[in-house]
C-alpha atoms as a PDB file:
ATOM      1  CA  UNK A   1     -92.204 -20.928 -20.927  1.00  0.00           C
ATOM      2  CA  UNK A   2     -93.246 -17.221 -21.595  1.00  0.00           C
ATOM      3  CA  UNK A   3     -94.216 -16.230 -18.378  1.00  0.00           C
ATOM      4  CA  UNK A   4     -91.247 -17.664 -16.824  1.00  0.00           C
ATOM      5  CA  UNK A   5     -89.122 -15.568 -19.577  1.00  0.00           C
ATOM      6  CA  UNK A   6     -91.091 -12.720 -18.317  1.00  0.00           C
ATOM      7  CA  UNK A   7     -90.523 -13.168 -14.943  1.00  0.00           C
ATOM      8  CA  UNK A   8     -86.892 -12.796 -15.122  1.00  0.00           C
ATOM      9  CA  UNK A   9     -87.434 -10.165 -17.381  1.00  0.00           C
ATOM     10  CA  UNK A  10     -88.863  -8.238 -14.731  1.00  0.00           C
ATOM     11  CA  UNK A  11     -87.029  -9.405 -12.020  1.00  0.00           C
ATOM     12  CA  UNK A  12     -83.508  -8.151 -14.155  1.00  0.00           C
ATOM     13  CA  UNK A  13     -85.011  -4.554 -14.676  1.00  0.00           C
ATOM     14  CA  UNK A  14     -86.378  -4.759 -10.532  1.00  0.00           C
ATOM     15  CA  UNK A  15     -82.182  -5.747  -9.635  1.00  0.00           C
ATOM     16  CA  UNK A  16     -80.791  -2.578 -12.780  1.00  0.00           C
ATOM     17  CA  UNK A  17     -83.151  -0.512 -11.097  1.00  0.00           C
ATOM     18  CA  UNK A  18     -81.375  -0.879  -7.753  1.00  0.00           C
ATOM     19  CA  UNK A  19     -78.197  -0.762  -8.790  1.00  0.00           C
ATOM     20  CA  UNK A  20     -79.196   2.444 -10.741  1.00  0.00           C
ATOM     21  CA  UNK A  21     -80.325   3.703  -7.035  1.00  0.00           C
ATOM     22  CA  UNK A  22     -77.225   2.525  -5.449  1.00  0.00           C
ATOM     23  CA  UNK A  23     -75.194   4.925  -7.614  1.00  0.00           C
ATOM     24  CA  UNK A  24     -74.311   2.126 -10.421  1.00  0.00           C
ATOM     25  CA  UNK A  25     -74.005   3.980 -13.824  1.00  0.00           C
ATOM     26  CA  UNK A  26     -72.873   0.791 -15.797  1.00  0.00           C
ATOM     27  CA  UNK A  27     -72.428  -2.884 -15.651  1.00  0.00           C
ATOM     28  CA  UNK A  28     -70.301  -5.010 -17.874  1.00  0.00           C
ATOM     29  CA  UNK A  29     -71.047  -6.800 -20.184  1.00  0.00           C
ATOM     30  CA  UNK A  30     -68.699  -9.293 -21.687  1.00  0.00           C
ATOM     31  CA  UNK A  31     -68.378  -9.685 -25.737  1.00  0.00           C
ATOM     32  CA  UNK A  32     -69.640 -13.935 -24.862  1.00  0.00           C
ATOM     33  CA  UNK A  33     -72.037 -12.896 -23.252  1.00  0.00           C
ATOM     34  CA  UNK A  34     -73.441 -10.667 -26.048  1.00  0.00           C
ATOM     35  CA  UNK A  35     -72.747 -13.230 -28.495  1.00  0.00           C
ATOM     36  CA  UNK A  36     -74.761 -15.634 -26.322  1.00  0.00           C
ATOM     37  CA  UNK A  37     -77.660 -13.708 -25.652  1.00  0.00           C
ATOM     38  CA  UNK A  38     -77.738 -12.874 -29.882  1.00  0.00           C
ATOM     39  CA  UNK A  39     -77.534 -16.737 -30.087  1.00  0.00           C
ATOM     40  CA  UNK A  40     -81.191 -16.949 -28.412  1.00  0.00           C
ATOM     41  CA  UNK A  41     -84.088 -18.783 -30.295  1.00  0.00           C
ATOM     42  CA  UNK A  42     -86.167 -16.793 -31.964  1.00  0.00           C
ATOM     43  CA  UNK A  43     -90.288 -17.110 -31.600  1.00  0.00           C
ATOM     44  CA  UNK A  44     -91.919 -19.339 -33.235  1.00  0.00           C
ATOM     45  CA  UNK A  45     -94.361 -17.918 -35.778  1.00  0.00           C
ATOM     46  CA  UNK A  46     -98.001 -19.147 -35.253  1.00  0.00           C
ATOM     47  CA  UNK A  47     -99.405 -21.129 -38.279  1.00  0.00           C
ATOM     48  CA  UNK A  48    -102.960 -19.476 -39.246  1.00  0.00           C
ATOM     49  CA  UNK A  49    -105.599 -21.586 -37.399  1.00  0.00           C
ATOM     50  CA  UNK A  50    -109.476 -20.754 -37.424  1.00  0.00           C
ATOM     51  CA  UNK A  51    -109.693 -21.503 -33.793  1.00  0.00           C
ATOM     52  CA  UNK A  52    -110.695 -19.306 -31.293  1.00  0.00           C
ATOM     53  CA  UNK A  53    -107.941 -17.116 -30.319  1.00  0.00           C
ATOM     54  CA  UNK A  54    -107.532 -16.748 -26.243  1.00  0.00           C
ATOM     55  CA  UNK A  55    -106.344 -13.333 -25.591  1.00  0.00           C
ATOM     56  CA  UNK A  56    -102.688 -13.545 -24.076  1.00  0.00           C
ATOM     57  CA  UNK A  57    -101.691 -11.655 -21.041  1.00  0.00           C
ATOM     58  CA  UNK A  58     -99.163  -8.588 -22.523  1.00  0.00           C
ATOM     59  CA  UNK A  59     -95.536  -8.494 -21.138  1.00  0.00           C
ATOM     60  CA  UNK A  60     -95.556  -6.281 -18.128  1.00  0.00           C
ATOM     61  CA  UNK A  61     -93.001  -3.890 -19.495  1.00  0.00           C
ATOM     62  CA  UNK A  62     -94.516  -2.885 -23.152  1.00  0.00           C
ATOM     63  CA  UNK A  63     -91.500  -0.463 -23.091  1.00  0.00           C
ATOM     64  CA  UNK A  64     -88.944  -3.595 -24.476  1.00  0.00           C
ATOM     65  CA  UNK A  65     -90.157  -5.961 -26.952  1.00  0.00           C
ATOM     66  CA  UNK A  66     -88.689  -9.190 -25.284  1.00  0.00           C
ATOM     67  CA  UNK A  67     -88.951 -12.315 -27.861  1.00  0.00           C
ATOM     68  CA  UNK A  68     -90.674 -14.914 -25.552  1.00  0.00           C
ATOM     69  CA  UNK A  69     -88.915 -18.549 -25.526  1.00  0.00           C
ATOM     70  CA  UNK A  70     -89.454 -21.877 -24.575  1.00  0.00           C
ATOM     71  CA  UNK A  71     -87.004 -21.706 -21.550  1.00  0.00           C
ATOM     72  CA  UNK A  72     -84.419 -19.541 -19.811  1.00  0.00           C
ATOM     73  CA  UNK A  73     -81.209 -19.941 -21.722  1.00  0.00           C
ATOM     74  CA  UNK A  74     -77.801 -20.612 -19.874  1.00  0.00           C
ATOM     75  CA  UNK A  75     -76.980 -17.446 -19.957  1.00  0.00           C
ATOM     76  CA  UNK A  76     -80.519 -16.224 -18.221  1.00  0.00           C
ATOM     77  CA  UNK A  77     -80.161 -18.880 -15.849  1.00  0.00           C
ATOM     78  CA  UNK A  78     -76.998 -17.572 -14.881  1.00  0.00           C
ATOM     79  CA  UNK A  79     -78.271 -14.188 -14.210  1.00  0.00           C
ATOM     80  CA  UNK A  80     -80.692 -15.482 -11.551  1.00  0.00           C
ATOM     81  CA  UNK A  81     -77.915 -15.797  -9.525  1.00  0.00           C
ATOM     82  CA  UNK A  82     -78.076 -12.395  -8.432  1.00  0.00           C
ATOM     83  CA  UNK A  83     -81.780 -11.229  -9.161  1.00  0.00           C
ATOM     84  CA  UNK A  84     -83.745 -10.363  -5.707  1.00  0.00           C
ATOM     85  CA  UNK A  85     -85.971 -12.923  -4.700  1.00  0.00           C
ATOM     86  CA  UNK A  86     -83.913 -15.681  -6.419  1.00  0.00           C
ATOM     87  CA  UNK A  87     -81.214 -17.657  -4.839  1.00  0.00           C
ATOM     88  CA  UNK A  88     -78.750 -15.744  -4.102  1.00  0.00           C
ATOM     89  CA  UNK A  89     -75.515 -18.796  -4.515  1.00  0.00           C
ATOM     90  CA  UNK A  90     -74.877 -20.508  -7.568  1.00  0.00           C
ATOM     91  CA  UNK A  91     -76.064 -23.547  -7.299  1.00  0.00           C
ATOM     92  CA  UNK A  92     -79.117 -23.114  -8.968  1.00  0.00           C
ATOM     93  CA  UNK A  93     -77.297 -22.275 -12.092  1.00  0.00           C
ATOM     94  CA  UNK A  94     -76.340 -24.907 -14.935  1.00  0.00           C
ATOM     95  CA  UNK A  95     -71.995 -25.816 -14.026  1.00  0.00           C
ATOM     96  CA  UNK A  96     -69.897 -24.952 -16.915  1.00  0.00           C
ATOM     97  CA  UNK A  97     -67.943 -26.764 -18.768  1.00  0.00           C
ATOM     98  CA  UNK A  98     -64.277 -26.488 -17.710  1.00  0.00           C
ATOM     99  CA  UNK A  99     -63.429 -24.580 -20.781  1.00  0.00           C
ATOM    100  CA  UNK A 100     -66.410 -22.494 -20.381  1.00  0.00           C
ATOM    101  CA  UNK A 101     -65.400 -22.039 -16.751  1.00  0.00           C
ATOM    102  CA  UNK A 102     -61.473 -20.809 -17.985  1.00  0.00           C
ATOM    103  CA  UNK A 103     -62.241 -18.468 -20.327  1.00  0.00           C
ATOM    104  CA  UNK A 104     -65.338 -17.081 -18.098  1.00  0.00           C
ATOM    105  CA  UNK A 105     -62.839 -16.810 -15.089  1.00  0.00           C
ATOM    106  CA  UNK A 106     -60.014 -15.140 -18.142  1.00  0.00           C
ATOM    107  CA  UNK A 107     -62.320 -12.885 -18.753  1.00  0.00           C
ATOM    108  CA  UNK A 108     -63.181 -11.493 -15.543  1.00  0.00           C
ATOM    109  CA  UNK A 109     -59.404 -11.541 -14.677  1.00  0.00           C
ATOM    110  CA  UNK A 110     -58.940  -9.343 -17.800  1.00  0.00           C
ATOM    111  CA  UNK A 111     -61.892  -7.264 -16.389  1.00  0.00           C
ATOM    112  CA  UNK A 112     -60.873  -7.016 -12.972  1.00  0.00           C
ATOM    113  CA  UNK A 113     -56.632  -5.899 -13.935  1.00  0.00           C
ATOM    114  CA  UNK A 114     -57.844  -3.343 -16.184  1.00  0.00           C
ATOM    115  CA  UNK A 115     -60.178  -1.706 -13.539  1.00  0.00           C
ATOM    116  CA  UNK A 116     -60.254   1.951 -13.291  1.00  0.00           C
ATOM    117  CA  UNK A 117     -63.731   2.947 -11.291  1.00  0.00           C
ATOM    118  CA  UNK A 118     -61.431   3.899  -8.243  1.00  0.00           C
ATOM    119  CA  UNK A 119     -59.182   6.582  -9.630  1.00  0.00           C
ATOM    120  CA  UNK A 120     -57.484   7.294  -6.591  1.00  0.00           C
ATOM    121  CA  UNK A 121     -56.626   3.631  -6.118  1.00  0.00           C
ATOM    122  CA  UNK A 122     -55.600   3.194  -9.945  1.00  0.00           C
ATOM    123  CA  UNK A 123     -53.052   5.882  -9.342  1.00  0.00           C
ATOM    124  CA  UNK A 124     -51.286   4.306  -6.229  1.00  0.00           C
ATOM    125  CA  UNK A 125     -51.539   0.865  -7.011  1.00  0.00           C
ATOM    126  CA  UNK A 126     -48.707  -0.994  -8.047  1.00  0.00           C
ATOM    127  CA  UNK A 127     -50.511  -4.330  -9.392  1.00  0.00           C
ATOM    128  CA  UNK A 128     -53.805  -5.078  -9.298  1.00  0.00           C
ATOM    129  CA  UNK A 129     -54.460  -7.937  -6.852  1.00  0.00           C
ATOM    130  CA  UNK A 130     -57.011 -10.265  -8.466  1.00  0.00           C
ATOM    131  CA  UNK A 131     -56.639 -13.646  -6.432  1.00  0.00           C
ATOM    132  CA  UNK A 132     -55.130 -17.057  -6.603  1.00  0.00           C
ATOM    133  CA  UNK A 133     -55.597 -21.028  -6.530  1.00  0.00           C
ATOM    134  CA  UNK A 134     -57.733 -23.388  -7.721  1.00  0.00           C
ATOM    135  CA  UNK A 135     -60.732 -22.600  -9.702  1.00  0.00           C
ATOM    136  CA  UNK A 136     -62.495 -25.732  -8.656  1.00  0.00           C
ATOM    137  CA  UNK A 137     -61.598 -25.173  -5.034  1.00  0.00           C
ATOM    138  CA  UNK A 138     -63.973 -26.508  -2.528  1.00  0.00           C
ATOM    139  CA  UNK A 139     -62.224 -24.022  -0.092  1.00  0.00           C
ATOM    140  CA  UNK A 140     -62.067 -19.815  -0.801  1.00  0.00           C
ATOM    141  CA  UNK A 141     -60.105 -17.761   2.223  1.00  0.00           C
ATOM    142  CA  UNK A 142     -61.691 -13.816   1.311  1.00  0.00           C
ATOM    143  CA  UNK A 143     -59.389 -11.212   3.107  1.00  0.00           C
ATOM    144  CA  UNK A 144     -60.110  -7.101   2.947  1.00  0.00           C
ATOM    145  CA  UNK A 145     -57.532  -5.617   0.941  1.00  0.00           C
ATOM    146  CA  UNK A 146     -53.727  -6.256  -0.720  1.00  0.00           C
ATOM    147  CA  UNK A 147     -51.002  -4.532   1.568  1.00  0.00           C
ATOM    148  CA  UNK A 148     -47.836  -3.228   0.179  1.00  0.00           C
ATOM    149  CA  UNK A 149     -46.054  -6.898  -0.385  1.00  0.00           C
ATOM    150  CA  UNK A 150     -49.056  -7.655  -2.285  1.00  0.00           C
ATOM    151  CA  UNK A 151     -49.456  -4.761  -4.829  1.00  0.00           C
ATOM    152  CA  UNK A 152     -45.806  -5.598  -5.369  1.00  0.00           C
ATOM    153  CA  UNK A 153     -46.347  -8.759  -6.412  1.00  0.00           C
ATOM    154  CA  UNK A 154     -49.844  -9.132  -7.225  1.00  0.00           C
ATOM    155  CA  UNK A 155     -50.981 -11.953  -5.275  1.00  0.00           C
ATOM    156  CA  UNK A 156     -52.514 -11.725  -2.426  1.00  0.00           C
ATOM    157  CA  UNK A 157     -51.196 -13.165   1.362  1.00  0.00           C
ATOM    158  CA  UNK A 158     -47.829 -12.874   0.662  1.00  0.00           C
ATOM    159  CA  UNK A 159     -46.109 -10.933   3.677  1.00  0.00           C
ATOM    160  CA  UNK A 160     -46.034 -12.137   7.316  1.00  0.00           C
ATOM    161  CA  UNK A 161     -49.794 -12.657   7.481  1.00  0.00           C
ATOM    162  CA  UNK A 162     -49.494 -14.529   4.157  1.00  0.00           C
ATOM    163  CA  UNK A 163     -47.274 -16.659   5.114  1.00  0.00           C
ATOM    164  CA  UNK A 164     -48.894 -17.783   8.135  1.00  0.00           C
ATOM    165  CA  UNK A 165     -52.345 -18.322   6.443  1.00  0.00           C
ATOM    166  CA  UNK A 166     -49.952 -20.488   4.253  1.00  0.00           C
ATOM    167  CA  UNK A 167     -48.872 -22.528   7.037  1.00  0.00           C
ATOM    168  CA  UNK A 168     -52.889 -22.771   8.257  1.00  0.00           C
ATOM    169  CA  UNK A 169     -53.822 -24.053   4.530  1.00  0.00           C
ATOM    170  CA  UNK A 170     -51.245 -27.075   5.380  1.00  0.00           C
ATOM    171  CA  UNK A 171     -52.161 -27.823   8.935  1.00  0.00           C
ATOM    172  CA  UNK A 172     -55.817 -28.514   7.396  1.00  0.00           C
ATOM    173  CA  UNK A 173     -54.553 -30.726   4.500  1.00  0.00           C
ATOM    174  CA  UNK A 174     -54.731 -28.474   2.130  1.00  0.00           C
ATOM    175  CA  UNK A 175     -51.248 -26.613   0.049  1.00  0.00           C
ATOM    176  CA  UNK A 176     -51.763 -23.101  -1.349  1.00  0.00           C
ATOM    177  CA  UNK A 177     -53.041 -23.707  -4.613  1.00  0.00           C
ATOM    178  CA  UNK A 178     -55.484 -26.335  -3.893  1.00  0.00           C
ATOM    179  CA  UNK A 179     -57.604 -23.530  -2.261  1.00  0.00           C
ATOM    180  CA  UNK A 180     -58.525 -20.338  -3.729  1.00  0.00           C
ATOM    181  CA  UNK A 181     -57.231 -16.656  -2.258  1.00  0.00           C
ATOM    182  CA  UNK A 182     -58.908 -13.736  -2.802  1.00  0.00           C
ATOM    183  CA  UNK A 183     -60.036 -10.055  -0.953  1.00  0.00           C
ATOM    184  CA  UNK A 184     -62.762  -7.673  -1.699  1.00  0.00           C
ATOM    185  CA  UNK A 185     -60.729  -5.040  -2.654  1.00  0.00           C
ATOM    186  CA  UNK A 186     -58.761  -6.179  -5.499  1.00  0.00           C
ATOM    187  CA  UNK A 187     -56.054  -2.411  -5.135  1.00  0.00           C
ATOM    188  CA  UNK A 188     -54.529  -1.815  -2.183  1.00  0.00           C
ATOM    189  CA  UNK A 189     -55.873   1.393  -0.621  1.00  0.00           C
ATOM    190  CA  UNK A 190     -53.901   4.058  -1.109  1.00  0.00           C
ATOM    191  CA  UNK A 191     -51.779   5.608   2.176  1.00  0.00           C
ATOM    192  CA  UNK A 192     -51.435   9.353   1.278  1.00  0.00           C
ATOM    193  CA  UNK A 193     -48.563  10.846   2.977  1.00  0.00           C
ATOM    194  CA  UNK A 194     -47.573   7.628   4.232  1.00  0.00           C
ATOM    195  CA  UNK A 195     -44.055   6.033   3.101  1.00  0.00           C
ATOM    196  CA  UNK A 196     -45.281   2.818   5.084  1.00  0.00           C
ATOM    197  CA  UNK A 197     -48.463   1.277   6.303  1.00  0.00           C
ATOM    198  CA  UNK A 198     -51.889   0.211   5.013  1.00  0.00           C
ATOM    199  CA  UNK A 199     -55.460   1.548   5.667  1.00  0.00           C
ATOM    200  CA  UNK A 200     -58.866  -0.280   6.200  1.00  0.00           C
ATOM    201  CA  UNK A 201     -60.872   0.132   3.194  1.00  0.00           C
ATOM    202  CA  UNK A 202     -63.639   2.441   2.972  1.00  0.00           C
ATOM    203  CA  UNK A 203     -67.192   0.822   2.853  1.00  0.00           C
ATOM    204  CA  UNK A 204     -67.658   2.630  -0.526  1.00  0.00           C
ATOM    205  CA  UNK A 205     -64.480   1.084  -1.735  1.00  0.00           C
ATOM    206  CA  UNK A 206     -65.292  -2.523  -1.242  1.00  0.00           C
ATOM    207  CA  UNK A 207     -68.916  -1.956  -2.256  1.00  0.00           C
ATOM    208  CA  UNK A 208     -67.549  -0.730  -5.743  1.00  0.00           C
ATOM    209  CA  UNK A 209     -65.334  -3.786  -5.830  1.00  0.00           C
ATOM    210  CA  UNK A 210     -67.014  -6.885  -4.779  1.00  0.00           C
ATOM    211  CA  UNK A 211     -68.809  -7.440  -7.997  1.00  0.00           C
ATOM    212  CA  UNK A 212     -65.337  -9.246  -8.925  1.00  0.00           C
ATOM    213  CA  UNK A 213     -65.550 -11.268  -5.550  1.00  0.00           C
ATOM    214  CA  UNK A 214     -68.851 -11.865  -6.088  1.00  0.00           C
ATOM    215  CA  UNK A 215     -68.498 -13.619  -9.393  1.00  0.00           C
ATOM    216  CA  UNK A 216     -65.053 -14.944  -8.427  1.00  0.00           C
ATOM    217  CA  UNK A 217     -67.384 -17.118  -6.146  1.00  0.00           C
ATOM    218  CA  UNK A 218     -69.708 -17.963  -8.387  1.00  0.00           C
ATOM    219  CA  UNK A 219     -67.397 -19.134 -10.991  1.00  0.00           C
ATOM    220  CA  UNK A 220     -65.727 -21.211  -8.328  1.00  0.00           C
ATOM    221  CA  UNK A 221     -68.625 -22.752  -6.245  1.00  0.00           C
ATOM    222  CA  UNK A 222     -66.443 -23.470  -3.134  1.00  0.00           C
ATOM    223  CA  UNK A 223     -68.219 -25.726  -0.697  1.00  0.00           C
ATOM    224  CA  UNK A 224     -66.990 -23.229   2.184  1.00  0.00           C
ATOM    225  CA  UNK A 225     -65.991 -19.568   2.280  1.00  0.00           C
ATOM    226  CA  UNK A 226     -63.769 -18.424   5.399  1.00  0.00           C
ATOM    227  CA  UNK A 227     -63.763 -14.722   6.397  1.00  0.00           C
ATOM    228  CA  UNK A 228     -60.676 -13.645   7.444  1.00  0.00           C
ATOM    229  CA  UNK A 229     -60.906 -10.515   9.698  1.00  0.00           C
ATOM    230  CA  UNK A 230     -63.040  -8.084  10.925  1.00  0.00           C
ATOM    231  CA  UNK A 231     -63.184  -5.881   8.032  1.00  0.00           C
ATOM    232  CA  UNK A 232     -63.704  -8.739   5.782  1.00  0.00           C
ATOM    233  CA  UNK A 233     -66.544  -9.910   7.421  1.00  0.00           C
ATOM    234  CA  UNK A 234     -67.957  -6.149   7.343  1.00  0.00           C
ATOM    235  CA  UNK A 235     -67.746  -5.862   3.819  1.00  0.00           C
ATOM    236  CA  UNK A 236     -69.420  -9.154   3.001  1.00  0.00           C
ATOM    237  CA  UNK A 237     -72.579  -9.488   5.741  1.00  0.00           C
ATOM    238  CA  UNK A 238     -72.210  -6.008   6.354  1.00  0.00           C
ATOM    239  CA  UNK A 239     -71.943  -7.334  10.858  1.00  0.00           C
ATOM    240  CA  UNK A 240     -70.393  -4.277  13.000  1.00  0.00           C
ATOM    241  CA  UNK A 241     -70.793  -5.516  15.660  1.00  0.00           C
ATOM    242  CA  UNK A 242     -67.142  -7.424  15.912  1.00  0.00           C
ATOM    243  CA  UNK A 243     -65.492 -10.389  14.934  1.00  0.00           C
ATOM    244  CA  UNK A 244     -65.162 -11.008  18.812  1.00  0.00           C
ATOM    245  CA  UNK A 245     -68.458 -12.106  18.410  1.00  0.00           C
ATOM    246  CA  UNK A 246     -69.055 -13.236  15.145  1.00  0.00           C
ATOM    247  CA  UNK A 247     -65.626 -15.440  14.808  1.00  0.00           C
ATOM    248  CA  UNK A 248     -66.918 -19.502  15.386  1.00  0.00           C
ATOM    249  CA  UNK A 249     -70.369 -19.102  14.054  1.00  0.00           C
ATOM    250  CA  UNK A 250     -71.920 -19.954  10.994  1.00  0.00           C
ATOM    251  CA  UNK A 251     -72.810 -17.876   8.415  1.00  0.00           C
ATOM    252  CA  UNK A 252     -74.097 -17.933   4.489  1.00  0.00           C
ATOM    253  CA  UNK A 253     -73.145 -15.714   1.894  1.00  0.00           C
ATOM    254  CA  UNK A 254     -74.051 -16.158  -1.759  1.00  0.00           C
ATOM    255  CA  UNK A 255     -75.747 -19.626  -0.900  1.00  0.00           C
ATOM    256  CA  UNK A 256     -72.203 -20.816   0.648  1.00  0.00           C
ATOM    257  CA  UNK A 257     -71.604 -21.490   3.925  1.00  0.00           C
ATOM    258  CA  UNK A 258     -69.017 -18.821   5.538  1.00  0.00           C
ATOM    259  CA  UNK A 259     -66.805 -18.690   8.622  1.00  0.00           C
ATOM    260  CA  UNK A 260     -65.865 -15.933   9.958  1.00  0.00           C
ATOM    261  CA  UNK A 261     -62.585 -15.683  11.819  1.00  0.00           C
ATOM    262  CA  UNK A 262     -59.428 -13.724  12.796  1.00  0.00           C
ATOM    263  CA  UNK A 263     -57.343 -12.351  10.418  1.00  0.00           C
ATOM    264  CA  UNK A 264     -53.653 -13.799  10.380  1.00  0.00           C
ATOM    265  CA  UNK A 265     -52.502 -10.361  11.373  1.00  0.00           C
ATOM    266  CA  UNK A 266     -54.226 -10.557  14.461  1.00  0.00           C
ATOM    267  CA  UNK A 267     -52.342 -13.536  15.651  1.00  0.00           C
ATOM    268  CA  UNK A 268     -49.075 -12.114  14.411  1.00  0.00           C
ATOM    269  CA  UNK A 269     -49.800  -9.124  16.741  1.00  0.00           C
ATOM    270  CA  UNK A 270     -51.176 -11.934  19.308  1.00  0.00           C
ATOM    271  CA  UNK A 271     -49.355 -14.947  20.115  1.00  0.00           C
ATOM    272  CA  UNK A 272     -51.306 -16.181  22.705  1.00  0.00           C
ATOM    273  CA  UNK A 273     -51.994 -19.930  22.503  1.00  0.00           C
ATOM    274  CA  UNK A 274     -55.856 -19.089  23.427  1.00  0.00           C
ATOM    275  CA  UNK A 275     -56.050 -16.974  20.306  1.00  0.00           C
ATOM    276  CA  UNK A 276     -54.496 -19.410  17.740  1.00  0.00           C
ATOM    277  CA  UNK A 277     -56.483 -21.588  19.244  1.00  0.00           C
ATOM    278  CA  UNK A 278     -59.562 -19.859  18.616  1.00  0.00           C
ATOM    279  CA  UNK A 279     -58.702 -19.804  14.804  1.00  0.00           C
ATOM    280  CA  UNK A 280     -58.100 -23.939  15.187  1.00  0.00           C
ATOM    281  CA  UNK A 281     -60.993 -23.964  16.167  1.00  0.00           C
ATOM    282  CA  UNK A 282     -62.582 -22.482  13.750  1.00  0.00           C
ATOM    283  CA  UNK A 283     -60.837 -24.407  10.850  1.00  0.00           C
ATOM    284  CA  UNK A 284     -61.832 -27.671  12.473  1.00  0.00           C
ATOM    285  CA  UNK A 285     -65.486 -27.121  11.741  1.00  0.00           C
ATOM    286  CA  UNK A 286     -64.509 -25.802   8.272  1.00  0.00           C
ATOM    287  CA  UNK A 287     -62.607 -29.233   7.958  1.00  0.00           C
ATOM    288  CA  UNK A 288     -65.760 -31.141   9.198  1.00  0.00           C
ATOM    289  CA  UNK A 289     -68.254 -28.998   7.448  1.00  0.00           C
ATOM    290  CA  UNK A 290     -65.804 -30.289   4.323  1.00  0.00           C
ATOM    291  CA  UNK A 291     -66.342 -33.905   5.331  1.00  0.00           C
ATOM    292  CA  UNK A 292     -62.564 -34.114   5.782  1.00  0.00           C
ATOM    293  CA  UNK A 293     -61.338 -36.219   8.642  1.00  0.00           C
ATOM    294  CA  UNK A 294     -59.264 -34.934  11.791  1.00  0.00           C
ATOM    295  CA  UNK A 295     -56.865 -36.489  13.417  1.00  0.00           C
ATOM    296  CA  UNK A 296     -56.288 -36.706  17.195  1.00  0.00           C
ATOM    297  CA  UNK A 297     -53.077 -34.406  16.782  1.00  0.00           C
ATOM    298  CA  UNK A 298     -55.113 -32.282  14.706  1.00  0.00           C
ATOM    299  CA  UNK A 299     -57.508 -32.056  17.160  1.00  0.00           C
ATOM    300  CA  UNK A 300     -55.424 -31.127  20.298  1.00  0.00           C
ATOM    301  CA  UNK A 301     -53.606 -28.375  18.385  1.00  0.00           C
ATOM    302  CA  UNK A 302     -52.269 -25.462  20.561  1.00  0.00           C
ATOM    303  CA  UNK A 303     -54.292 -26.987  23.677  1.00  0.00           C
ATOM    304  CA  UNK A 304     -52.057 -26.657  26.810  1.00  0.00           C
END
């Protein structure tokens, strides 16, 4: 329908026009997506008819010349996904096919490790740290940032904390690369005048970033999205006020339900069997949010 055309017309200049306020100076576009939008029906030219013509109402922007069609193509429909006022998770988006879905998610890897908006980043990094797993995961674990063992090998949860979230993914049921691992900030933030070490990242640093994470999630279309950390947790509800507080409880982000919890770090620094138990805790309602069944061993982990 025209006026539905028209409405995401206007809705896609309403969400450039806030990015355009945000500080955003340009968005990518990939060469498919071009080709797809080029590949859009034209108009349909109006035989001559001596009926009464009913004035029709003009596009609200007169500005661009849109060519109305008879409905939103996949390619529109996929933009909805981040449009204000629409839903903001991707399920009201046609699924792709499964080669569709590899060469979208190739292409946004291709994107993402040629990335240069952060200049101070692009000279310190090492690797850039895009993610890993299953693209059809129904599980995605989002940290903050790569540390040094990660922009050396350019995946991410590698070190210590790695290899505990590692051991997590299997007490659930689940091995490494039947989830999908990824963190806001896709560069590990640089450490000036530090030999050793890592830094939180800056709110402006993730903010530039998380377009990657953001469609990282809704190429995937996990079921559940788990939070790991504080910082992590900042950078996608924007919450301050802890992960104390916040770890346990529901959230949504992008449509998708998240769960916030402690970052493996924290229990390497913690060891107390309250605090792992906490994080249990948490990935038992992730498991039965899932509709995965626990058993009673499961269920008593790291009580005393």
């Amino acid at each position: 329908m025209a006026d539905a055309y028209y409405q995401l017309l206007d809705a896609a200049i309403q969400h450039l026009q806030m990015l355009k306020s945000r500080g955003e100076r340009f968005i990518s576009v990939s060469p498919e997506t071009l080709a797809a939008l080029n590949r859009a029906p034209r108009p349909q030219v109006a035989k001559h008819s001596s009926a009464p013509i009913t004035p029709q109402k003009p596009p609200p922007t007169s500005a661009l010349k849109a060519k109305p069609i008879q409905q939103p193509t996949a390619v529109e429909s996929t933009l909805l996904l981040s449009l204000p006022g629409q839903s903001s998770g991707p399920a009201s988006a046609p699924a792709l096919t499964p080669q569709a879905k590899a060469a979208a998610f190739a292409e946004l890897r291709k994107r993402a490790l040629t990335c240069v908006k952060c200049a101070h980043l692009v000279a310190s990094r090492k690797n850039v740290v895009f993610g890993v797993g299953n693209i059809d995961a129904p599980l995605m674990f989002v940290g903050e940032a790569p540390g040094a063992d990660e922009d050396s090998q350019g995946e991410p949860f590698v070190g210590a904390a790695g290899k505990l979230l590692t051991k997590i993914i299997q007490t659930m049921g689940f091995s490494r690369d039947s989830v999908y691992i990824a963190n806001i900030l896709k560069c590990r933030p640089d450490t000036p005048g530090q030999s050793s070490g890592n830094r939180k990242p800056t709110l402006e640093e993730m903010q530039t970033c998380i377009p990657y994470l953001h469609e990282q999630i809704d190429l995937i279309r996990p079921k559940v999205i788990v939070a790991l950390g504080g910082t992590a947790v900042e950078g996608l509800l924007g919450k301050t006020i802890g992960i104390m507080r916040l770890r346990g409880n529901w959230r949504t982000y992008r449509g998708t339900p998240l769960m916030p919890t402690f970052h493996p770090a924290y229990l390497l620094r913690n060891q107390a069997l309250s605090e792992k138990r906490l994080v249990w805790e948490d990935m038992l309602k992730v498991m039965e949010k899932l509709g995965l069944p626990t058993s009673e061993r499961q269920r008593n982990f790291f009580l005393k």
